[in-house]
Protein backbone atom coordinates (compact mmCIF):
# COMPACT_ATOMS: atom_id res chain seq x y z
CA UNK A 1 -25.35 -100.21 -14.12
CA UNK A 2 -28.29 -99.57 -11.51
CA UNK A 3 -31.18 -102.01 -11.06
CA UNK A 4 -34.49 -100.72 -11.55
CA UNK A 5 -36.83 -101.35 -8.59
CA UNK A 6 -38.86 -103.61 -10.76
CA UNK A 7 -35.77 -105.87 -10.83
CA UNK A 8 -34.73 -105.36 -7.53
CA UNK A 9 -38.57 -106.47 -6.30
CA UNK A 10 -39.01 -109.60 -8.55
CA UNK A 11 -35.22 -110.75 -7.23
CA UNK A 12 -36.47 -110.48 -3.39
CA UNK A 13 -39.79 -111.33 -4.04
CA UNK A 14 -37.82 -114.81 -6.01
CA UNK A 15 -35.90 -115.09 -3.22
CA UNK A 16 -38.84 -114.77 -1.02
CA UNK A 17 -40.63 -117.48 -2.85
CA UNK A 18 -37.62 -119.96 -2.52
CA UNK A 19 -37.63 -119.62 1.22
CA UNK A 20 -41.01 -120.16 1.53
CA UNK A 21 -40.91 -123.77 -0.15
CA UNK A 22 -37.75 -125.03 1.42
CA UNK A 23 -37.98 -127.27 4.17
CA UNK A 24 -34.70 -126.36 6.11
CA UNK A 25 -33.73 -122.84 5.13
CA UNK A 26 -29.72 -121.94 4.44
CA UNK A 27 -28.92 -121.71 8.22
CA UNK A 28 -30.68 -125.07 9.59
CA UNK A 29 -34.26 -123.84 10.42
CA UNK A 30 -36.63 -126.03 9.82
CA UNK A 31 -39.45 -124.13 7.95
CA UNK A 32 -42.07 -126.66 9.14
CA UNK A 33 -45.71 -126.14 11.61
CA UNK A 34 -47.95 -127.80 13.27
CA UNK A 35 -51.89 -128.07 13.13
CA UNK A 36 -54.97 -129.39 15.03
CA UNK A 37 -52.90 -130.34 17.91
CA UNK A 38 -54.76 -131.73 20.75
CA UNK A 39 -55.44 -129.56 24.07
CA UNK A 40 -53.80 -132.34 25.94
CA UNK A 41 -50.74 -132.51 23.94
CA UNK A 42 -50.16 -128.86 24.12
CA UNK A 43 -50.80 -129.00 27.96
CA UNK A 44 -47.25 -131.70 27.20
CA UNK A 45 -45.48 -128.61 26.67
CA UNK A 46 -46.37 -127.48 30.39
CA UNK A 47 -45.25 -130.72 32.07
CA UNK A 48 -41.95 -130.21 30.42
CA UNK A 49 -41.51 -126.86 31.40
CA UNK A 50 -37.74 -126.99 31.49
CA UNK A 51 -37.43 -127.52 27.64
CA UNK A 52 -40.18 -125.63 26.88
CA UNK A 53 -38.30 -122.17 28.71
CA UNK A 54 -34.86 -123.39 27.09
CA UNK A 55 -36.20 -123.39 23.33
CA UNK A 56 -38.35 -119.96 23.91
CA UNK A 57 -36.72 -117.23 22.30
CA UNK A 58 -34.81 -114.73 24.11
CA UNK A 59 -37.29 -111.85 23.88
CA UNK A 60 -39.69 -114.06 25.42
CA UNK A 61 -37.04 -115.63 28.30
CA UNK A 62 -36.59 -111.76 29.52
CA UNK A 63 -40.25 -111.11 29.45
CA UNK A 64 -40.72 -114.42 32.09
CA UNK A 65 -37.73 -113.49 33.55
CA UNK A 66 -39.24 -110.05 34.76
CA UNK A 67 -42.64 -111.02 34.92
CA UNK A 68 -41.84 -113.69 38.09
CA UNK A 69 -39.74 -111.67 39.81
CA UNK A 70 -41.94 -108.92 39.70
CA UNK A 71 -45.16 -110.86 40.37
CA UNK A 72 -43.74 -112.25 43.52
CA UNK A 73 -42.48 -109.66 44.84
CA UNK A 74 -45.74 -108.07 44.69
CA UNK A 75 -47.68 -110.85 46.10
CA UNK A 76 -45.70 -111.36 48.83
CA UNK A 77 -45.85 -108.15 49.16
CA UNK A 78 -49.51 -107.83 49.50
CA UNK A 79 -49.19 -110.75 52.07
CA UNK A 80 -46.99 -108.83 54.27
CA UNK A 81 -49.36 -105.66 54.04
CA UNK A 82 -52.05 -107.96 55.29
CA UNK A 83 -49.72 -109.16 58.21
CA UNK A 84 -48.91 -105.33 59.08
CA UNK A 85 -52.98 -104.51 59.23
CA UNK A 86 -53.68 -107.79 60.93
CA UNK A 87 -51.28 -106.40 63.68
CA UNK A 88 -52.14 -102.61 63.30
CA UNK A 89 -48.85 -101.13 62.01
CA UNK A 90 -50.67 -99.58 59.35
CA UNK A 91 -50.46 -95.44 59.92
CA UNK A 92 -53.96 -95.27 59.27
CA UNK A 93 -54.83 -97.57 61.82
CA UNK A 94 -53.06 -95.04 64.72
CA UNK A 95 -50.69 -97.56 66.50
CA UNK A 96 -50.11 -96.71 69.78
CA UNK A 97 -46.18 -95.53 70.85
CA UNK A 98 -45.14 -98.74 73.07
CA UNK A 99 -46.80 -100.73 69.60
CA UNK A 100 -44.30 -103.21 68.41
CA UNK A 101 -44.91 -104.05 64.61
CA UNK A 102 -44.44 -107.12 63.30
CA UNK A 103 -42.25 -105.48 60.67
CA UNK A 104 -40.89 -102.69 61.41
CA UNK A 105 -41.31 -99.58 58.74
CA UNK A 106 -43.71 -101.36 57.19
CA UNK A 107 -46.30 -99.07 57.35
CA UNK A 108 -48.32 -98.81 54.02
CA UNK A 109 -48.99 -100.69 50.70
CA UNK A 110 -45.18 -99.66 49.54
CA UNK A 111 -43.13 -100.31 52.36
CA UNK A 112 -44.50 -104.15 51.97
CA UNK A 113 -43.67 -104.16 48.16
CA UNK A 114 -39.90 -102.65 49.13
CA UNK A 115 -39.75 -105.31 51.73
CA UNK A 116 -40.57 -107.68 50.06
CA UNK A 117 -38.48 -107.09 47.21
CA UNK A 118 -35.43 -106.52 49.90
CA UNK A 119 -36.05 -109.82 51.69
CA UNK A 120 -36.31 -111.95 48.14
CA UNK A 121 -33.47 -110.03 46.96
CA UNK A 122 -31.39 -110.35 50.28
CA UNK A 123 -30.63 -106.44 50.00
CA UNK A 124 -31.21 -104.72 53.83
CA UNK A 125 -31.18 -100.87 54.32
CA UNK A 126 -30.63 -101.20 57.73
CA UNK A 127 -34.34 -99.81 58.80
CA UNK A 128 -36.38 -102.40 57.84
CA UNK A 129 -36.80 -105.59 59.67
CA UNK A 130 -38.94 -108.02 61.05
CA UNK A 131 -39.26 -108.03 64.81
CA UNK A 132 -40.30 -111.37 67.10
CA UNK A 133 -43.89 -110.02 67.76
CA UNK A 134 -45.38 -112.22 65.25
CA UNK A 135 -44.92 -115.80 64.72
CA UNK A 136 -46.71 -115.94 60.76
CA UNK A 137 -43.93 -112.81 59.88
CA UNK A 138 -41.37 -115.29 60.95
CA UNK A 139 -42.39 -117.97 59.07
CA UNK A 140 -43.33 -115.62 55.90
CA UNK A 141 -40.00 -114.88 55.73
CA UNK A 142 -38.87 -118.13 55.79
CA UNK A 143 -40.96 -119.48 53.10
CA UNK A 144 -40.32 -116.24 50.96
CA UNK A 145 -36.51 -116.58 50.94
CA UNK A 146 -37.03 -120.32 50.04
CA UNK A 147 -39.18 -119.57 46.76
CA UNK A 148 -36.99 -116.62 45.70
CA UNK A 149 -33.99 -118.59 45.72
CA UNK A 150 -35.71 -121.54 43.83
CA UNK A 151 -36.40 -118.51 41.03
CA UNK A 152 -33.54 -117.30 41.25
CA UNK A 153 -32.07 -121.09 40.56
CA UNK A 154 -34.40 -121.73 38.00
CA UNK A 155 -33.85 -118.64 36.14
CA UNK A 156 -30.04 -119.46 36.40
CA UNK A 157 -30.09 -122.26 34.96
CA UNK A 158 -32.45 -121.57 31.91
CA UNK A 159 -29.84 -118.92 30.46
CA UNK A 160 -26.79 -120.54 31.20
CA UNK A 161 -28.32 -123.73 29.46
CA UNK A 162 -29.23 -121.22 26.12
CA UNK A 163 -25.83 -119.37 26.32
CA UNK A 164 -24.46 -122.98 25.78
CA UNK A 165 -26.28 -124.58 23.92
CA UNK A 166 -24.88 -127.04 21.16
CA UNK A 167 -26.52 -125.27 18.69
CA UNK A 168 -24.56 -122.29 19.24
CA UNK A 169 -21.76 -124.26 18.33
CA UNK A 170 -23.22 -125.03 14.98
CA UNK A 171 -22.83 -121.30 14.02
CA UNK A 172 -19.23 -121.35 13.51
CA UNK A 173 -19.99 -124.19 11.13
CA UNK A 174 -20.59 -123.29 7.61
CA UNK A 175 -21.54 -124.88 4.04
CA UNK A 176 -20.93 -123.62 0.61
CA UNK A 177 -23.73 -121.67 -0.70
CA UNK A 178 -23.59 -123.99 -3.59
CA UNK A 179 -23.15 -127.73 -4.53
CA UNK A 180 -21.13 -128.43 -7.87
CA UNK A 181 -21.26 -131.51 -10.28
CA UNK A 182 -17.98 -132.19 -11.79
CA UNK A 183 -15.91 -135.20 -12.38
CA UNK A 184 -13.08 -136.53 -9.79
CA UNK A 185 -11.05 -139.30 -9.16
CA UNK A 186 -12.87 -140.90 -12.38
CA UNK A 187 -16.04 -140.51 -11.74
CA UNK A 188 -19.16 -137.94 -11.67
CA UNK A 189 -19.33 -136.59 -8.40
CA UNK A 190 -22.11 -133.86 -6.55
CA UNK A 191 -19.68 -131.81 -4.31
CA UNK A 192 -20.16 -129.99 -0.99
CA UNK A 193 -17.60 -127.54 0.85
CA UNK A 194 -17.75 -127.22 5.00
CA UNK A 195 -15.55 -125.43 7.30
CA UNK A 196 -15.20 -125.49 10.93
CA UNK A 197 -14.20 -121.87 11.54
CA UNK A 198 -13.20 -122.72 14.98
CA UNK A 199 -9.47 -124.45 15.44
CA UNK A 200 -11.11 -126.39 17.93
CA UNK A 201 -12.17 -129.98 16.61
CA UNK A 202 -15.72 -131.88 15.89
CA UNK A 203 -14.80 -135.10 17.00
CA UNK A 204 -16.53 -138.29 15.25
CA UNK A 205 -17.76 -136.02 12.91
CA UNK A 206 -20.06 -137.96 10.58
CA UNK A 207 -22.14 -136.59 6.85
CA UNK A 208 -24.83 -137.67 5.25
CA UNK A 209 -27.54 -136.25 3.46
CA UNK A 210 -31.72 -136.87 2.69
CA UNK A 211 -33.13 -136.30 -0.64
CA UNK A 212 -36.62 -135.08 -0.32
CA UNK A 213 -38.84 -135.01 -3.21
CA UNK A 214 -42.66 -135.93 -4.02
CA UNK A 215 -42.65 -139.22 -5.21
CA UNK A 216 -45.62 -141.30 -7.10
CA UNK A 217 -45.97 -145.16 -6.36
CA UNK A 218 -47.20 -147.32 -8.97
CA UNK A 219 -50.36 -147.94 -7.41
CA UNK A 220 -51.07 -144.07 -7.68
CA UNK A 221 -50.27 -142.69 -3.95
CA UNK A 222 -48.38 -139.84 -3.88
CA UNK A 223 -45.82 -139.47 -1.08
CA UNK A 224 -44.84 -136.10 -0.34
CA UNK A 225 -41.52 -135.55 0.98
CA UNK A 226 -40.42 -138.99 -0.05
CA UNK A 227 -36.35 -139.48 2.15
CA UNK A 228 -33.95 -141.14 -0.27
CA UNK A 229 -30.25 -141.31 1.98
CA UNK A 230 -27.50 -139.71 0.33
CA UNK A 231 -23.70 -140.83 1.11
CA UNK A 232 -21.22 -138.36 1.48
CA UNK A 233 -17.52 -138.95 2.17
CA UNK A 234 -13.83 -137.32 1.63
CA UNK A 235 -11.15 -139.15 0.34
CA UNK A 236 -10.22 -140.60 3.68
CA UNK A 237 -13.80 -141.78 4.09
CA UNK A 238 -17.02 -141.05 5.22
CA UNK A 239 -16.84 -141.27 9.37
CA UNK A 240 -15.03 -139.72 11.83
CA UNK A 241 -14.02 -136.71 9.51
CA UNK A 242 -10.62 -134.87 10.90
CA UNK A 243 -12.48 -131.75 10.61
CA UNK A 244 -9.56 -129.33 11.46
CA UNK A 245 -9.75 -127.80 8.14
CA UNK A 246 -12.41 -127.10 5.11
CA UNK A 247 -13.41 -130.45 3.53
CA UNK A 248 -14.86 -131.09 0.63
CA UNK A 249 -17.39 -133.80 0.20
CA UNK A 250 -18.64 -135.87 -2.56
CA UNK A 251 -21.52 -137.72 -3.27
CA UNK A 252 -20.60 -140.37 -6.34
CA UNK A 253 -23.13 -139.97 -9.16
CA UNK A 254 -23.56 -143.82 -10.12
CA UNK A 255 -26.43 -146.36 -10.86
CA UNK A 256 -27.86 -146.46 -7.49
CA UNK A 257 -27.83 -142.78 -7.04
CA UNK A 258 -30.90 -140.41 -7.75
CA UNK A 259 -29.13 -137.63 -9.54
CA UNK A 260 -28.28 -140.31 -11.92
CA UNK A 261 -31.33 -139.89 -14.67
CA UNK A 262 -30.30 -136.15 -14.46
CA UNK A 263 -28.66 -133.92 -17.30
CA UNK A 264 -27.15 -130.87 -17.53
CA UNK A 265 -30.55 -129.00 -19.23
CA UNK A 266 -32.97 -131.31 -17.21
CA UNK A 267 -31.68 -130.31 -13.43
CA UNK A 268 -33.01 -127.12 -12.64
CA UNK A 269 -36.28 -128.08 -13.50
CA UNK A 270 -36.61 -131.03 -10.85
CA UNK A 271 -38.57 -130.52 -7.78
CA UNK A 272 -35.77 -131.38 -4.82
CA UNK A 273 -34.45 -130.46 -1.73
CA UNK A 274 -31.29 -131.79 -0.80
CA UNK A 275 -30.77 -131.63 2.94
CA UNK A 276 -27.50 -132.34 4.50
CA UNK A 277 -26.35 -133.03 8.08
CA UNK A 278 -23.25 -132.76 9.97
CA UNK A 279 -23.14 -134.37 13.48
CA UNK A 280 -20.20 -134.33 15.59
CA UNK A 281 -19.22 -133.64 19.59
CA UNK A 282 -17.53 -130.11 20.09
CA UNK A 283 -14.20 -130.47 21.74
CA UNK A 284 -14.09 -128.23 23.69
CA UNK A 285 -17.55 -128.27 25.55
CA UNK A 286 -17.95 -132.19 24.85
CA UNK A 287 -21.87 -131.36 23.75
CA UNK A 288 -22.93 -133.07 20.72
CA UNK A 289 -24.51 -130.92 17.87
CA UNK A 290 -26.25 -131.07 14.41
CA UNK A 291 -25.57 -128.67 11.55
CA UNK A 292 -27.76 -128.69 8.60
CA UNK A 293 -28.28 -126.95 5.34
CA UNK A 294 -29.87 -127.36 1.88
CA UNK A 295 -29.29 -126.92 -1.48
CA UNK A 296 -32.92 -126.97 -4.10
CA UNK A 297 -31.42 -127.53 -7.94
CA UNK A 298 -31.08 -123.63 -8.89
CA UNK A 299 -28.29 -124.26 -6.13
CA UNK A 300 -26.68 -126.90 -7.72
CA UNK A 301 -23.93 -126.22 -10.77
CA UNK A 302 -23.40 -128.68 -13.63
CA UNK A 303 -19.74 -128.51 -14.96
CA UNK A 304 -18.08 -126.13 -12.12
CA UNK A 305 -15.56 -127.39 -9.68
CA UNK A 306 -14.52 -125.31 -6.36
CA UNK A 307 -11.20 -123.57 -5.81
CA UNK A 308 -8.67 -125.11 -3.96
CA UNK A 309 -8.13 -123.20 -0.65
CA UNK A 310 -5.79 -124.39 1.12
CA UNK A 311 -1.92 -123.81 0.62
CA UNK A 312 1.36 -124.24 2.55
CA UNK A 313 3.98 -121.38 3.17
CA UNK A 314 7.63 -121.44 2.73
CA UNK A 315 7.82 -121.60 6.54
CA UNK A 316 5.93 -124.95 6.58
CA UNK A 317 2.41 -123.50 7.73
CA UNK A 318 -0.61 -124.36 6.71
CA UNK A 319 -2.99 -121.37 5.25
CA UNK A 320 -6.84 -121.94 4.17
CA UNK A 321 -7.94 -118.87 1.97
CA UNK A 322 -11.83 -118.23 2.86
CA UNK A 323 -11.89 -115.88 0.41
CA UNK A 324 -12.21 -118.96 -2.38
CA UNK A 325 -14.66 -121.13 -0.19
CA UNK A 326 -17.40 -120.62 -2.50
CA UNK A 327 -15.96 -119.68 -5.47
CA UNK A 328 -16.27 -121.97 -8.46
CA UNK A 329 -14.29 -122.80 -11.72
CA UNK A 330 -16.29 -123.98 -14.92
CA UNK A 331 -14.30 -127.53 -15.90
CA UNK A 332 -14.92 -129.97 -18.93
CA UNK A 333 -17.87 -132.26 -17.91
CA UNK A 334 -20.35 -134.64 -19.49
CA UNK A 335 -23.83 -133.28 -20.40
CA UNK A 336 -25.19 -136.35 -17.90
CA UNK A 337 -24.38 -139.48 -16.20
CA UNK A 338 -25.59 -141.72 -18.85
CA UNK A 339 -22.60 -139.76 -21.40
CA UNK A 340 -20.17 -140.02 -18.60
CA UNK A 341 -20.28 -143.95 -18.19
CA UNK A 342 -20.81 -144.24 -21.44
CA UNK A 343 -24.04 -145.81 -21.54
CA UNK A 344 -27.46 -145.33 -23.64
CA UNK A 345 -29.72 -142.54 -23.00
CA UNK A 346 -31.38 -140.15 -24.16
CA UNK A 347 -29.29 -137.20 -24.01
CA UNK A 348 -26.03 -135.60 -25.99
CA UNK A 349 -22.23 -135.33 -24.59
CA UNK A 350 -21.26 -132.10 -23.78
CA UNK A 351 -18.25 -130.93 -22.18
CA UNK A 352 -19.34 -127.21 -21.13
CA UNK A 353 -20.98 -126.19 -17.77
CA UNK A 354 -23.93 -124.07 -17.58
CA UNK A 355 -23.92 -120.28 -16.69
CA UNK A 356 -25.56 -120.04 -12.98
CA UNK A 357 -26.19 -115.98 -11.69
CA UNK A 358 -25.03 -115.13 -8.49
CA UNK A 359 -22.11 -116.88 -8.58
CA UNK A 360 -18.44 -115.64 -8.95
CA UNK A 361 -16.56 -117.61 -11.70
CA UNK A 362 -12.70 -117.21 -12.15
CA UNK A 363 -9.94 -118.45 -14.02
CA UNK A 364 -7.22 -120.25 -12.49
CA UNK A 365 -4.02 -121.71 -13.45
CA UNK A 366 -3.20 -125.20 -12.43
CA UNK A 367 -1.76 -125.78 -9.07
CA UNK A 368 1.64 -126.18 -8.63
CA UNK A 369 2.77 -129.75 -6.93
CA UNK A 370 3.95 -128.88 -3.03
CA UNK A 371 6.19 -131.06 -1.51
CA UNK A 372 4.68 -132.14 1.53
């Protein structure tokens, strides 16, 4: 059935709302500004020029990009104008026949800018030149073939540095749009899917994850965006993950962790953002790169597990089905920690999940054992 626009408006403007409070949005950005920064610290982003063109955005890198090339070819093309009056080759000034110019063509305002843009772009026409009458033309040239090829070095360097840059990389990296809570192994677990959609490896991949959340001390100070750590690992550990193939990680709900005084009907109204990073060294390119993402608690599913995803064929190959990265399946699970382990609190076992929109749900029978 069709969504009325009233819907369709309170879901973006919901959606809208959610962005606006995260601190590091779905794809890694971190939604985060600055204020009252001093003149001389901004004038910091000048002396470090070479970072400063390498994290512009593209729109902005072509802008400087034309803008100096342009802007030097006109000065230096005003320079040689002044060199071609100084000497008279102007046709307004009447040179006489037996005049040599000091470049010759160069006769007005436009035949400087076209030389100059000919010189700093080492194109010739064949009827422009610069002739041995004067000594400052020589040495104009000089310097002006100097300066466009430290541009032109400069400008080379900037976009092959953004083409490659590790970040790049972390595109081809991607988390589960949701985090489940579900027991495994015999215990209550928070679980995370990632995949490496490159067959190329992150070596010494490591995971871990920051809990941010407004805290209040006992002494009445209130710390906004208080870091608790959060361990991740996969059953053969937590470091140097062999990331050749979706993982999924798990976070062990115990004593010491802070989902622990968490229910089932108490989660989604918590005020959290659960950031986690990846950090590893692309194989291929040997750079070193970050991926992040975040999950806030209407992202997080009490009493779903994932799908399993990857499978082995009767020829002995190894398949991963994308198509069940993110889907979920609801299995029995405790109404909260304190039920799970058994211990006193102050809420009731359950062994239900919760219904959470916008995710796909299916029913699965249980896996067949493969013979490895």
């Amino acid at each position: 059935m069709t969504r009325s626009v009233r819907e369709v408006l309170k879901e973006y403007m919901s959606e809208r709302r959610v962005r606006k409070y995260r601190l590091v949005t779905k794809d890694g950005r971190c939604n985060i500004e600055f204020g009252n920064v001093m003149h001389r610290n901004r004038f910091a982003y000048v002396l470090d020029i070479w970072t400063t063109f390498v994290e512009t955005r593209w729109r902005f890198v072509i802008l400087h990009f034309v803008a100096s090339f342009t802007l030097s070819w006109f000065i230096f093309g005003l320079i040689w104008y002044w060199i071609a009056r100084d000497n008279g080759d102007l046709e307004w000034q009447n040179p006489p026949k037996n005049h040599t110019p000091c470049v010759f063509s160069v006769t007005d305002l436009t035949y400087a800018f076209l030389f100059s843009l000919e010189t700093q772009t080492t194109i010739g026409y064949g009827n422009v030149y610069v002739t041995n009458a004067c000594t400052g033309a020589v040495a104009l040239i000089i310097i002006q073939s100097l300066i466009g090829a430290i541009i032109n070095c400069f400008w080379c360097g900037v976009v092959m540095t953004k083409i490659a840059l590790p970040k790049k990389r972390a595109k081809t990296i991607t988390f589960s749009e949701s985090a489940v809570i579900c027991p495994k192994k015999g215990t209550l677990c928070l679980q995370i899917r990632v995949a490496n959609l490159r067959k190329t490896l992150m070596i010494g991949s490591q995971i871990y994850g920051k809990l941010l959340r407004t805290t209040i001390t006992p002494e009445g100070e209130t710390i906004i965006m208080d870091q608790v750590s959060i361990d991740f690992m996969v059953d053969a550990g937590k470091d140097n993950l062999f990331f050749v193939c979706p993982l999924t990680l798990y976070h062990v709900i115990d004593k010491t962790s802070p989902f622990f005084d968490m229910a089932v009907d108490t989660l989604h109204q918590q005020e959290f953002e659960l950031v986690v990073f990846l950090d590893g060294t692309a194989e291929s390119t040997s750079s070193s790169c970050q991926v992040r993402t975040s999950y806030i608690p209407q992202e997080i599913m009490w009493g779903y597990d994932f799908l399993p995803i990857i499978s082995r064929s009767k020829e002995g190959k190894y398949r991963v089905d994308f198509s069940n990265f993110t889907k979920v399946v609801s299995v029995p699970t405790a109404h909260c920690a304190y039920c799970y382990h058994n211990e006193a609190g102050h809420h009731h076992h359950s062994i239900t999940g919760i219904d959470n929109q916008g995710f796909e749900v299916i029913d699965i029978e249980p896996p067949s054992s493969t013979k490895m």
